[in-house]
PDB file of N, CA and C in Angstrom:
ATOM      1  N   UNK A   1       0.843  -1.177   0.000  1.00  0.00           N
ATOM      2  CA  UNK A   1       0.000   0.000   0.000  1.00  0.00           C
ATOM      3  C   UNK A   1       0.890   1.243   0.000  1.00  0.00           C
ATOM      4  N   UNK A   2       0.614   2.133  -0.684  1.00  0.00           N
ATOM      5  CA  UNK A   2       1.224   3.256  -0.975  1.00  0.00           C
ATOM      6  C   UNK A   2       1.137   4.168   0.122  1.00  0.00           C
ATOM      7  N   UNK A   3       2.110   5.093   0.715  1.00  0.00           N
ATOM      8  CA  UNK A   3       1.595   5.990   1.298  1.00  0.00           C
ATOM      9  C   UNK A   3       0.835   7.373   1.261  1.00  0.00           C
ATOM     10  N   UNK A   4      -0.344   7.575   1.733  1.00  0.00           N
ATOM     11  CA  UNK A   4      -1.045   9.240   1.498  1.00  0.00           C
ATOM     12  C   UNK A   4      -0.543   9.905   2.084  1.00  0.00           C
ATOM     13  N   UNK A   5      -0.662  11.366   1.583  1.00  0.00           N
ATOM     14  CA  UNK A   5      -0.416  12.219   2.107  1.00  0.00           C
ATOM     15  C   UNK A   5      -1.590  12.874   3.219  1.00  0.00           C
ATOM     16  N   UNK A   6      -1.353  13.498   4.402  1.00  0.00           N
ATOM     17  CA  UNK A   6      -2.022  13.976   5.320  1.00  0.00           C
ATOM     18  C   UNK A   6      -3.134  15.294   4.388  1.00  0.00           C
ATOM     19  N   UNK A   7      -2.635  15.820   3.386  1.00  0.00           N
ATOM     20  CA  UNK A   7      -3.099  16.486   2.936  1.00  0.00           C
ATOM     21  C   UNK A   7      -4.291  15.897   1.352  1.00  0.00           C
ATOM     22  N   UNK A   8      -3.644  14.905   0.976  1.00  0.00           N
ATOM     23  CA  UNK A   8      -4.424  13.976   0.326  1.00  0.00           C
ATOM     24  C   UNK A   8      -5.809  13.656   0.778  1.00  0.00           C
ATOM     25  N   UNK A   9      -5.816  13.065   2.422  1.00  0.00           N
ATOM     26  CA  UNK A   9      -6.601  12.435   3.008  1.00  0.00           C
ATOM     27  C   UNK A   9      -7.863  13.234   3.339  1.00  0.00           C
ATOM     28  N   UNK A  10      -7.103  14.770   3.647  1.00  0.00           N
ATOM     29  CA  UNK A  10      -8.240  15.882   4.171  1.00  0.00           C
ATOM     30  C   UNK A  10      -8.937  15.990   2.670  1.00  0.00           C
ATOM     31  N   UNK A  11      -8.709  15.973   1.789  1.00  0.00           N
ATOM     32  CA  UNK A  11      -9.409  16.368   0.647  1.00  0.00           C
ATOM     33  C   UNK A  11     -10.552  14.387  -0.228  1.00  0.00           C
ATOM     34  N   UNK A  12     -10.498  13.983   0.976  1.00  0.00           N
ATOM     35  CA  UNK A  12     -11.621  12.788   0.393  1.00  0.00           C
ATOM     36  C   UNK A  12     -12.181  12.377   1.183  1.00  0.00           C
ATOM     37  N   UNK A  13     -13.252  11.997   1.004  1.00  0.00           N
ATOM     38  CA  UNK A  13     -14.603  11.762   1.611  1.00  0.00           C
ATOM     39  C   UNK A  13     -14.092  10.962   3.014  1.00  0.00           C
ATOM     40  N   UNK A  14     -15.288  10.708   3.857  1.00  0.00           N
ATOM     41  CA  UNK A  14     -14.846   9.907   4.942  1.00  0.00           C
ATOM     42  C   UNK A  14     -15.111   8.454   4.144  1.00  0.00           C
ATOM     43  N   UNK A  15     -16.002   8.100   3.416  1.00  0.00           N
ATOM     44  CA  UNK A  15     -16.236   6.604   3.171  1.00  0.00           C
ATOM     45  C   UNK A  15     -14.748   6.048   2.788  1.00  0.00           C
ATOM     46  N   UNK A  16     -14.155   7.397   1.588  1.00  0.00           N
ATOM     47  CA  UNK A  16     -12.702   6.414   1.119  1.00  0.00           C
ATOM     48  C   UNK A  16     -11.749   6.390   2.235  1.00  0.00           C
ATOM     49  N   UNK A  17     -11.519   7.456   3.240  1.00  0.00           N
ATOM     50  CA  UNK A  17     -10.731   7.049   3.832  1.00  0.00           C
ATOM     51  C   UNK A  17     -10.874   6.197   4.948  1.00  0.00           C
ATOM     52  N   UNK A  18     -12.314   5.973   4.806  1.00  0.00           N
ATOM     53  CA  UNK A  18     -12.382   4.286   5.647  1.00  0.00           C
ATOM     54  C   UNK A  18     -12.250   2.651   5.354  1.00  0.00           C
ATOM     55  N   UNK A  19     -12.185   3.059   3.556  1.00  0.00           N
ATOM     56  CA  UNK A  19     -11.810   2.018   2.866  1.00  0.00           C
ATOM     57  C   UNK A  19     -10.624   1.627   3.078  1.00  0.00           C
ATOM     58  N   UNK A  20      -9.775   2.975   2.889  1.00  0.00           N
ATOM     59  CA  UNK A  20      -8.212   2.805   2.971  1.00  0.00           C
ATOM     60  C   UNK A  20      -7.599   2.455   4.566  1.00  0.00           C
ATOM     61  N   UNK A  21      -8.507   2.721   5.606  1.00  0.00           N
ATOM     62  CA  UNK A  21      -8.010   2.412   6.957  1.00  0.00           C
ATOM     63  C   UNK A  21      -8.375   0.498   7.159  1.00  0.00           C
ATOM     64  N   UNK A  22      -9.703   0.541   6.226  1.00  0.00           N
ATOM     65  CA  UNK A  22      -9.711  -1.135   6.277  1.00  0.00           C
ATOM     66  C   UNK A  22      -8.825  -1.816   5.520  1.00  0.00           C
ATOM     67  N   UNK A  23      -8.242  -1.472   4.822  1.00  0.00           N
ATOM     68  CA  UNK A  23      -6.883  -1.562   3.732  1.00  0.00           C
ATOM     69  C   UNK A  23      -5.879  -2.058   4.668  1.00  0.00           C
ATOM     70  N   UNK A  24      -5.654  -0.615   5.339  1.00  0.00           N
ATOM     71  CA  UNK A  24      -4.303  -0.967   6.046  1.00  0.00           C
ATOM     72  C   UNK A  24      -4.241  -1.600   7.597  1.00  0.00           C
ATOM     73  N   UNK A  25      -5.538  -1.909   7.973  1.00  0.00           N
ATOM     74  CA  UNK A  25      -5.526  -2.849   8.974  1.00  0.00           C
ATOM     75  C   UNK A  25      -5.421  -4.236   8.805  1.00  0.00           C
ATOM     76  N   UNK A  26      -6.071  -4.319   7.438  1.00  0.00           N
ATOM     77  CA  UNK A  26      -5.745  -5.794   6.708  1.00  0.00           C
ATOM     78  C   UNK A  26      -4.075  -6.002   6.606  1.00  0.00           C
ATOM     79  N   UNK A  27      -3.731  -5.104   6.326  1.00  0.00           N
ATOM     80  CA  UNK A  27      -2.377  -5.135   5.953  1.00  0.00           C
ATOM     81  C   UNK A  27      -1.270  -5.232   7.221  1.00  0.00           C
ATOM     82  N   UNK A  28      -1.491  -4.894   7.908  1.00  0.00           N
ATOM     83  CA  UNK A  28      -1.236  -4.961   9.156  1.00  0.00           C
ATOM     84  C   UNK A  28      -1.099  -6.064  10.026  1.00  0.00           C
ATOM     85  N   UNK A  29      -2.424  -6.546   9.630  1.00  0.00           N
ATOM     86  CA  UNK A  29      -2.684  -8.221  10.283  1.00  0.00           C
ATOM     87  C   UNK A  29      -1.647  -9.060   9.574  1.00  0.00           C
ATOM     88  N   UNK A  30      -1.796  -8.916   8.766  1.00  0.00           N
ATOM     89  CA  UNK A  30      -0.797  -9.671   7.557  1.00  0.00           C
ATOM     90  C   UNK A  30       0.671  -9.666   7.659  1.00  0.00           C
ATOM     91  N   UNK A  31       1.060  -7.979   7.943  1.00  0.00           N
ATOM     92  CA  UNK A  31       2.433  -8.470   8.347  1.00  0.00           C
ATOM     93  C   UNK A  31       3.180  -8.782   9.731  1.00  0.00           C
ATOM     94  N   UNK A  32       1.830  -8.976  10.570  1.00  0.00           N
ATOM     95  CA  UNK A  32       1.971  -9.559  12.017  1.00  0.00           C
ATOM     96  C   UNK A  32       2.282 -10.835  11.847  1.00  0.00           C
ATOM     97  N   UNK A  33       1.255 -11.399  11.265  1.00  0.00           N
ATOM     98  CA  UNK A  33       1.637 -13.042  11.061  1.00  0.00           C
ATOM     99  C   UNK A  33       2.894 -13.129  10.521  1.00  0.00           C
ATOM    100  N   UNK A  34       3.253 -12.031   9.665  1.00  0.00           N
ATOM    101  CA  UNK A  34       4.379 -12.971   8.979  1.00  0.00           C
ATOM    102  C   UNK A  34       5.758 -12.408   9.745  1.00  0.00           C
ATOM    103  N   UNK A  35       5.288 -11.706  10.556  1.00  0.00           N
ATOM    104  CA  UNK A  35       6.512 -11.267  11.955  1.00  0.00           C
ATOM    105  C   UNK A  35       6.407 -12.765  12.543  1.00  0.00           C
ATOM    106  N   UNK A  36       5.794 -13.174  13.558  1.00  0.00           N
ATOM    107  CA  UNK A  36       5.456 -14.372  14.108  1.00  0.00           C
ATOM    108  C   UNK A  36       5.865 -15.424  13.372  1.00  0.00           C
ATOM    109  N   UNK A  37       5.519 -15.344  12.439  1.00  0.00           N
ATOM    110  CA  UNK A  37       6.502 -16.467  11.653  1.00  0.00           C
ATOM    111  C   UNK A  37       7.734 -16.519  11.360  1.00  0.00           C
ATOM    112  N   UNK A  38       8.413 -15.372  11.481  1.00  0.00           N
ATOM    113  CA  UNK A  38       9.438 -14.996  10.695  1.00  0.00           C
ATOM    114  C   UNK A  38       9.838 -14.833   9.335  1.00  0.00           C
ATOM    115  N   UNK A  39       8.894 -14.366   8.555  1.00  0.00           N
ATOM    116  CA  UNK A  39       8.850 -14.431   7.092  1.00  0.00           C
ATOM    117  C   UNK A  39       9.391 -12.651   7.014  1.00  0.00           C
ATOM    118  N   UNK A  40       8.913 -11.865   7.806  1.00  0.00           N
ATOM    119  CA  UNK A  40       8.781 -10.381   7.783  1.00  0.00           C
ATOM    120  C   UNK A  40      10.512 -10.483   7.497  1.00  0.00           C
ATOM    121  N   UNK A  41      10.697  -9.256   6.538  1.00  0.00           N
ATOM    122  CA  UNK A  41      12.007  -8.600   5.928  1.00  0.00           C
ATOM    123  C   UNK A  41      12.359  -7.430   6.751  1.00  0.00           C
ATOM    124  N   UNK A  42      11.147  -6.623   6.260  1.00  0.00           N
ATOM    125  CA  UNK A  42      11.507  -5.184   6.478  1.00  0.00           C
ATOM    126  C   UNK A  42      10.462  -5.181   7.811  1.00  0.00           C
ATOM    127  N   UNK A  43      10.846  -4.993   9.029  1.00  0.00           N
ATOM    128  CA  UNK A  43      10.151  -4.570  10.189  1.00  0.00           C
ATOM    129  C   UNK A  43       9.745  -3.072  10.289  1.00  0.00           C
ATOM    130  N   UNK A  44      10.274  -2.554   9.674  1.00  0.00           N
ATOM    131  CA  UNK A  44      10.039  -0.958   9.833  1.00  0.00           C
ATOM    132  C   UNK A  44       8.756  -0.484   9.199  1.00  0.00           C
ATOM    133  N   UNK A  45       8.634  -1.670   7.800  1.00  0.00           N
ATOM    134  CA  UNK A  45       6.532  -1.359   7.287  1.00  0.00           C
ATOM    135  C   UNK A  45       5.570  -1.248   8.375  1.00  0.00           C
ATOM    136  N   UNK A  46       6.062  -1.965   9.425  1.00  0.00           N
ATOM    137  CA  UNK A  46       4.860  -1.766  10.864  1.00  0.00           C
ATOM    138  C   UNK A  46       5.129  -0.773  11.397  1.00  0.00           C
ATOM    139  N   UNK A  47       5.727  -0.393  11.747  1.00  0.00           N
ATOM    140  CA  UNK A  47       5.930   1.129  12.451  1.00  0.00           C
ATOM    141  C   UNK A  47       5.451   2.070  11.334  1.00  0.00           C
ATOM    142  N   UNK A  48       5.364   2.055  10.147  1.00  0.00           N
ATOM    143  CA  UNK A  48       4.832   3.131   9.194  1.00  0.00           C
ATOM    144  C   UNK A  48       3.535   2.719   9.076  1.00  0.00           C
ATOM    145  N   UNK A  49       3.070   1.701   8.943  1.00  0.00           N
ATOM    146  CA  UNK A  49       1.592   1.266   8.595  1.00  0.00           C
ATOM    147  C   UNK A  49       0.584   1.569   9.920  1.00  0.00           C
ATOM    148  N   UNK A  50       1.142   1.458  11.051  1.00  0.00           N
ATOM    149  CA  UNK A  50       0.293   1.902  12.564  1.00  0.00           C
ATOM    150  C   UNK A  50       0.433   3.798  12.143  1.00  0.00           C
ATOM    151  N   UNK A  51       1.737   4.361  11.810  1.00  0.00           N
ATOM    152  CA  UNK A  51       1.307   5.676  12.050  1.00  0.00           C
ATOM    153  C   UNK A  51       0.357   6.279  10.451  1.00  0.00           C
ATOM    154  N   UNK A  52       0.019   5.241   9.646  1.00  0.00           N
ATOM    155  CA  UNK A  52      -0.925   5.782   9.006  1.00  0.00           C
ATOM    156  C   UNK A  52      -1.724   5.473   9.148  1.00  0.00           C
ATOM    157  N   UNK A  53      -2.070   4.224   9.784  1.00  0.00           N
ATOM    158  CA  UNK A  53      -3.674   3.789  10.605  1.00  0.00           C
ATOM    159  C   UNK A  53      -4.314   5.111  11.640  1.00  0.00           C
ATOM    160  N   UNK A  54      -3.259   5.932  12.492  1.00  0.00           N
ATOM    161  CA  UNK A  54      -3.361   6.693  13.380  1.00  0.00           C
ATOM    162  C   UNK A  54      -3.364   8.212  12.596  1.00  0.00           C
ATOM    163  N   UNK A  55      -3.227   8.220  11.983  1.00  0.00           N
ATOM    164  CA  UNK A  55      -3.085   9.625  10.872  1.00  0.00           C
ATOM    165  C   UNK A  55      -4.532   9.520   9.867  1.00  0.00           C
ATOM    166  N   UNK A  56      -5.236   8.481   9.530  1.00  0.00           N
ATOM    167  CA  UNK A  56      -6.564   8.012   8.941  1.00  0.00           C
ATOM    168  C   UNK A  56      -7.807   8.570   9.935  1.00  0.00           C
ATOM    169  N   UNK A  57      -7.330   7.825  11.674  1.00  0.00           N
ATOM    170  CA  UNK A  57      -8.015   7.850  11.979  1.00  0.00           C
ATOM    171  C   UNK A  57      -8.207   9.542  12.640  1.00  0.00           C
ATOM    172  N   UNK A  58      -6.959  10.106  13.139  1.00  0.00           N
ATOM    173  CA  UNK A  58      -7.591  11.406  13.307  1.00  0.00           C
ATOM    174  C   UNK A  58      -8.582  12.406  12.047  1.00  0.00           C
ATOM    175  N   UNK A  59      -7.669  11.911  11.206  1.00  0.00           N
ATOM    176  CA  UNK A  59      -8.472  12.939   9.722  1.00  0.00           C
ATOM    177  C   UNK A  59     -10.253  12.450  10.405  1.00  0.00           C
ATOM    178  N   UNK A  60     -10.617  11.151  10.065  1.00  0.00           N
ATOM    179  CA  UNK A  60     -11.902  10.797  10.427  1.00  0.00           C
ATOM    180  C   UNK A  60     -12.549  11.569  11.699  1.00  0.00           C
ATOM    181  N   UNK A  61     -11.794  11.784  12.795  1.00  0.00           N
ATOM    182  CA  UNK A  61     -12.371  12.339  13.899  1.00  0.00           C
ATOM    183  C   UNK A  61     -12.294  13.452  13.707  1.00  0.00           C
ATOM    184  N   UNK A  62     -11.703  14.370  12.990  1.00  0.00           N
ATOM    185  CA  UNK A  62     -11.573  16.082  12.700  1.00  0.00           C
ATOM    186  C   UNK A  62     -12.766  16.199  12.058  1.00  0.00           C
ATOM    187  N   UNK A  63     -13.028  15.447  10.790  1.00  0.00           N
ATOM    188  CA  UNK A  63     -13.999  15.549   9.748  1.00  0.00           C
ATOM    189  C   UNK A  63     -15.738  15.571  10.518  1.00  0.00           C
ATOM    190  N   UNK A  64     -15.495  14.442  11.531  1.00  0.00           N
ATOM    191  CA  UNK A  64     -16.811  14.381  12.511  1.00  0.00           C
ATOM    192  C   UNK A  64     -17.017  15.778  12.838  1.00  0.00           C
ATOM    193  N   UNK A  65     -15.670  15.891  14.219  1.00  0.00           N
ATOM    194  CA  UNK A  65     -16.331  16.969  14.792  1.00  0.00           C
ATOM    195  C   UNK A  65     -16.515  17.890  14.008  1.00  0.00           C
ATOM    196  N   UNK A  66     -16.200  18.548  12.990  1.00  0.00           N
ATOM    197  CA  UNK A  66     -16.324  19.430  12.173  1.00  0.00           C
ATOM    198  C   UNK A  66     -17.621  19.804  11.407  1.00  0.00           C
ATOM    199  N   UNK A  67     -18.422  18.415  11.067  1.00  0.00           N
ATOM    200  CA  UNK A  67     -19.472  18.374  10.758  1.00  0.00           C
ATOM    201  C   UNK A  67     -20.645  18.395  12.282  1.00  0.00           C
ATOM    202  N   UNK A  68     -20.136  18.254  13.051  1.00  0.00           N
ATOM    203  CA  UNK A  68     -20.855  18.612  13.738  1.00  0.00           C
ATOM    204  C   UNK A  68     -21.267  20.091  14.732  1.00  0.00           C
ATOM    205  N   UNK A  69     -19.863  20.594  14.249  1.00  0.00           N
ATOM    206  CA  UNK A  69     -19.804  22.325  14.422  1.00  0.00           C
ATOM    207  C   UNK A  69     -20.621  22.536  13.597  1.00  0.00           C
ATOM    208  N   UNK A  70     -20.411  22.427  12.027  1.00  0.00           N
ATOM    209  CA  UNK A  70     -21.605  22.867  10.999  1.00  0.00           C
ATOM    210  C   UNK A  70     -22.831  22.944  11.449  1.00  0.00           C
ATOM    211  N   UNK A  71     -23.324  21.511  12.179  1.00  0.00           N
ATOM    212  CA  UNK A  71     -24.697  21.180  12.429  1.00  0.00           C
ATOM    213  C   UNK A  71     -25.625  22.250  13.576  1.00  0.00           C
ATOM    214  N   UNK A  72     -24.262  22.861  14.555  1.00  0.00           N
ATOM    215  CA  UNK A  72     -24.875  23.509  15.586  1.00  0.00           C
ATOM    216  C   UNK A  72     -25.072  25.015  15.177  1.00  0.00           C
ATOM    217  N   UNK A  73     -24.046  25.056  14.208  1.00  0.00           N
ATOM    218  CA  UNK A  73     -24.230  26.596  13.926  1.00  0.00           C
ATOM    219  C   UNK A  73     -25.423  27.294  13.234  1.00  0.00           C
TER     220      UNK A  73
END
């Protein structure tokens, strides 16, 4: 999986960037097992793939509250 940009992410809908967070949790799982197994090469894809799981998910929580400022105003 490629990496987005933080600025990419603010500019698309919440549905895609929940596609792409189910993306990279899949992906994630995947290279757990293959840590545990010892198949994993590059260990450092997990440390990048959690801080874009965590960078997905704030965009998602900004986008909420944000729409929900809209709603009160």
């Amino acid at each position: 999986m490629k990496s987005v940009k933080p600025s990419e992410l603010r500019n698309m809908k919440p549905g895609e960037i929940e596609t792409k967070l189910s993306d990279a949790r899949e992906e994630l799982m995947k290279l757990r097992f293959q840590q545990v197994t010892g198949q994993l090469t590059d260990t450092s894809r997990l440390r990048i793939l959690k801080r874009e799981i965590a960078r997905m998910q704030t965009i998602l929580k900004e986008q909420s509250k944000a729409e929900v400022v809209e709603g009160e105003a």
